[in-house]
C-alpha atoms as a PDB file:
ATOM      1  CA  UNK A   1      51.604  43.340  38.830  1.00  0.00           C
ATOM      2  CA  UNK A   2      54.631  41.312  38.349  1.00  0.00           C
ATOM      3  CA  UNK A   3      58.055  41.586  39.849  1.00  0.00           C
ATOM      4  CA  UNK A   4      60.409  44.325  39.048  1.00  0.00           C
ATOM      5  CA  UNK A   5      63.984  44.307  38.963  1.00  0.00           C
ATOM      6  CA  UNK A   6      64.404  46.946  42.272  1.00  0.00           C
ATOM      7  CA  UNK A   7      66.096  45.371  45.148  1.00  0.00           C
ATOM      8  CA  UNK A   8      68.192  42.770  45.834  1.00  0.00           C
ATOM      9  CA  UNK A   9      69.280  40.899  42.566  1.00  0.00           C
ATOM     10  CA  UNK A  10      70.468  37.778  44.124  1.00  0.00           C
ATOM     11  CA  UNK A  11      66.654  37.780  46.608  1.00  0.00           C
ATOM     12  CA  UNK A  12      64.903  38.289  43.474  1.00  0.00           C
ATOM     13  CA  UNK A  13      67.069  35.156  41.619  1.00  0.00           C
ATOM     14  CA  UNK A  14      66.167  32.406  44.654  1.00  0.00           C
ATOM     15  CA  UNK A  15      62.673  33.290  44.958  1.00  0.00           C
ATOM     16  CA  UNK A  16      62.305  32.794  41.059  1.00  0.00           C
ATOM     17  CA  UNK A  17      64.626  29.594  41.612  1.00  0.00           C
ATOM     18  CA  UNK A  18      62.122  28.537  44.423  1.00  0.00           C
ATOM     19  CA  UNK A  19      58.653  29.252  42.793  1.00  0.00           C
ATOM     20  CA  UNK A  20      60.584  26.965  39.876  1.00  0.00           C
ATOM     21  CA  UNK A  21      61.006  23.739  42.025  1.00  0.00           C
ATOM     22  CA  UNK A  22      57.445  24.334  43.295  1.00  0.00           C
ATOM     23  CA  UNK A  23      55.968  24.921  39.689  1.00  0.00           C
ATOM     24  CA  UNK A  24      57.612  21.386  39.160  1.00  0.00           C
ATOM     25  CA  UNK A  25      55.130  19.372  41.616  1.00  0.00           C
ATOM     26  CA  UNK A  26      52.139  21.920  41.697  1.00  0.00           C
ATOM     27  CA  UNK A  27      50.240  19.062  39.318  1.00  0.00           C
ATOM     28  CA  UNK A  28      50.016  16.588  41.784  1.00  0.00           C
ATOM     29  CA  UNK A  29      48.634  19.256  45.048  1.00  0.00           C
ATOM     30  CA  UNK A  30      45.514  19.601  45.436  1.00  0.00           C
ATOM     31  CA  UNK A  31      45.398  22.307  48.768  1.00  0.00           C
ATOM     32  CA  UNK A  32      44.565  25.906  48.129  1.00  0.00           C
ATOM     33  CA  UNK A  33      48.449  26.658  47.024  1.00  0.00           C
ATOM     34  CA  UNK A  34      47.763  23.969  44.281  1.00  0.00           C
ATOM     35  CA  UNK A  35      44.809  25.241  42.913  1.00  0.00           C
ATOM     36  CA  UNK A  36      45.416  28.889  42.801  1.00  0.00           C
ATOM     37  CA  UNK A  37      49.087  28.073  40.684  1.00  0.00           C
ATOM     38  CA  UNK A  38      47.644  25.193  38.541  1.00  0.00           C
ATOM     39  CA  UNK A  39      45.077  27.635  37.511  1.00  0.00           C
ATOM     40  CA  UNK A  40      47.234  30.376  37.431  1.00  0.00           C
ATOM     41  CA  UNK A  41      49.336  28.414  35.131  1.00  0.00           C
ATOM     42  CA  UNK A  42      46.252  27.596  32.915  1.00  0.00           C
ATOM     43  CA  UNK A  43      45.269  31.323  32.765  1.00  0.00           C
ATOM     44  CA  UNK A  44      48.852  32.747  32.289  1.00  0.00           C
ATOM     45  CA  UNK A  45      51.434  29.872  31.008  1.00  0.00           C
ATOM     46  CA  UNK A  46      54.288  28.975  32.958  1.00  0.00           C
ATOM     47  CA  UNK A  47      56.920  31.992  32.825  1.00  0.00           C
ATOM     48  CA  UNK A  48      54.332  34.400  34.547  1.00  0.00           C
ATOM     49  CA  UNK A  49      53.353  32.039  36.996  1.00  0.00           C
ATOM     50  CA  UNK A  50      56.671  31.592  38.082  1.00  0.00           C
ATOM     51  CA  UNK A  51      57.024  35.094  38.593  1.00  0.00           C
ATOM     52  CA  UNK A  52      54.045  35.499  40.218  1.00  0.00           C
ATOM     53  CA  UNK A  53      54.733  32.984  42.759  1.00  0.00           C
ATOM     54  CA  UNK A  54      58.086  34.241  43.525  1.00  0.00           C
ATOM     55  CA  UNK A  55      56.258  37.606  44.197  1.00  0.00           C
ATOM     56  CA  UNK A  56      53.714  35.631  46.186  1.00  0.00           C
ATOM     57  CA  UNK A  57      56.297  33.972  48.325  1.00  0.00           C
ATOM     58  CA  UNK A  58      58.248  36.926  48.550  1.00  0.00           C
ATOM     59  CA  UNK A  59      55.197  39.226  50.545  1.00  0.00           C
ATOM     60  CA  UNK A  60      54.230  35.786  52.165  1.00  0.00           C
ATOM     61  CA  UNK A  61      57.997  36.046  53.855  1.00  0.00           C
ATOM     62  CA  UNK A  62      58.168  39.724  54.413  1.00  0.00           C
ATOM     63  CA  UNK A  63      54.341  39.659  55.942  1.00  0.00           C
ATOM     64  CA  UNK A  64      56.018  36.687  58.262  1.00  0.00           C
ATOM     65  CA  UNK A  65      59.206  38.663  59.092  1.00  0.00           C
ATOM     66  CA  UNK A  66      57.434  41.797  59.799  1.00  0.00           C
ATOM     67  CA  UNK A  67      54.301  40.644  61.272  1.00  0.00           C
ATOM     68  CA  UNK A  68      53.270  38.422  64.376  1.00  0.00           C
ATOM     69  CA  UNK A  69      50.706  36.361  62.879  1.00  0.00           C
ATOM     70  CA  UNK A  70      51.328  32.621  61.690  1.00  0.00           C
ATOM     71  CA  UNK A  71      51.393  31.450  58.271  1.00  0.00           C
ATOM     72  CA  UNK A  72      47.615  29.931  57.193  1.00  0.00           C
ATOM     73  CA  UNK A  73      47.862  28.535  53.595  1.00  0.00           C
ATOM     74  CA  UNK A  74      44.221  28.655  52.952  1.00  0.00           C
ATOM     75  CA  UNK A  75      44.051  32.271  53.478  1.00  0.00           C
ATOM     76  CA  UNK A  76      47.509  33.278  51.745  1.00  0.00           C
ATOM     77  CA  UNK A  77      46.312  30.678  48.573  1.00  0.00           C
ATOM     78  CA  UNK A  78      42.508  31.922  47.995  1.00  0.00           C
ATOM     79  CA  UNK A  79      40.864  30.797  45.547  1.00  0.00           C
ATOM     80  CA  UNK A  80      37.723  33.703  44.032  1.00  0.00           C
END
């Protein structure tokens, strides 16, 4: 699923702004969050991953809003 135009236009605009300055240096990481995008980005091309990192980022801040439990990158990033 990708992510759809319901909510809060100008939200939706700087998460896709966001998940664009982290496409930029995703190359050069090689953590969990690197892995998943570059091959997300090999799977998909780089307009989908965009928006599927925005949408990743997106639940990652809700889940930490809403939730009590701290942020682990290995587990939010996995890698089948």
């Amino acid at each position: 699923m990708g992510m759809t135009k319901n909510g809060n236009r100008e939200l939706r605009t700087l998460l896709i702004h966001g998940a664009r300055a982290v496409l930029r240096f995703a190359a050069k990481r090689q953590d969990a969050m690197g892995r998943w995008l570059n091959g997300l980005v090999a799977r998909r091309g780089k307009v989908n991953a965009v928006v599927a990192l925005a949408n990743k980022l997106g639940r990652i801040a809700w889940r930490l809003i809403s939730g009590d439990q701290e942020f682990q990158l290995s587990r939010a990033f996995k890698t089948a």
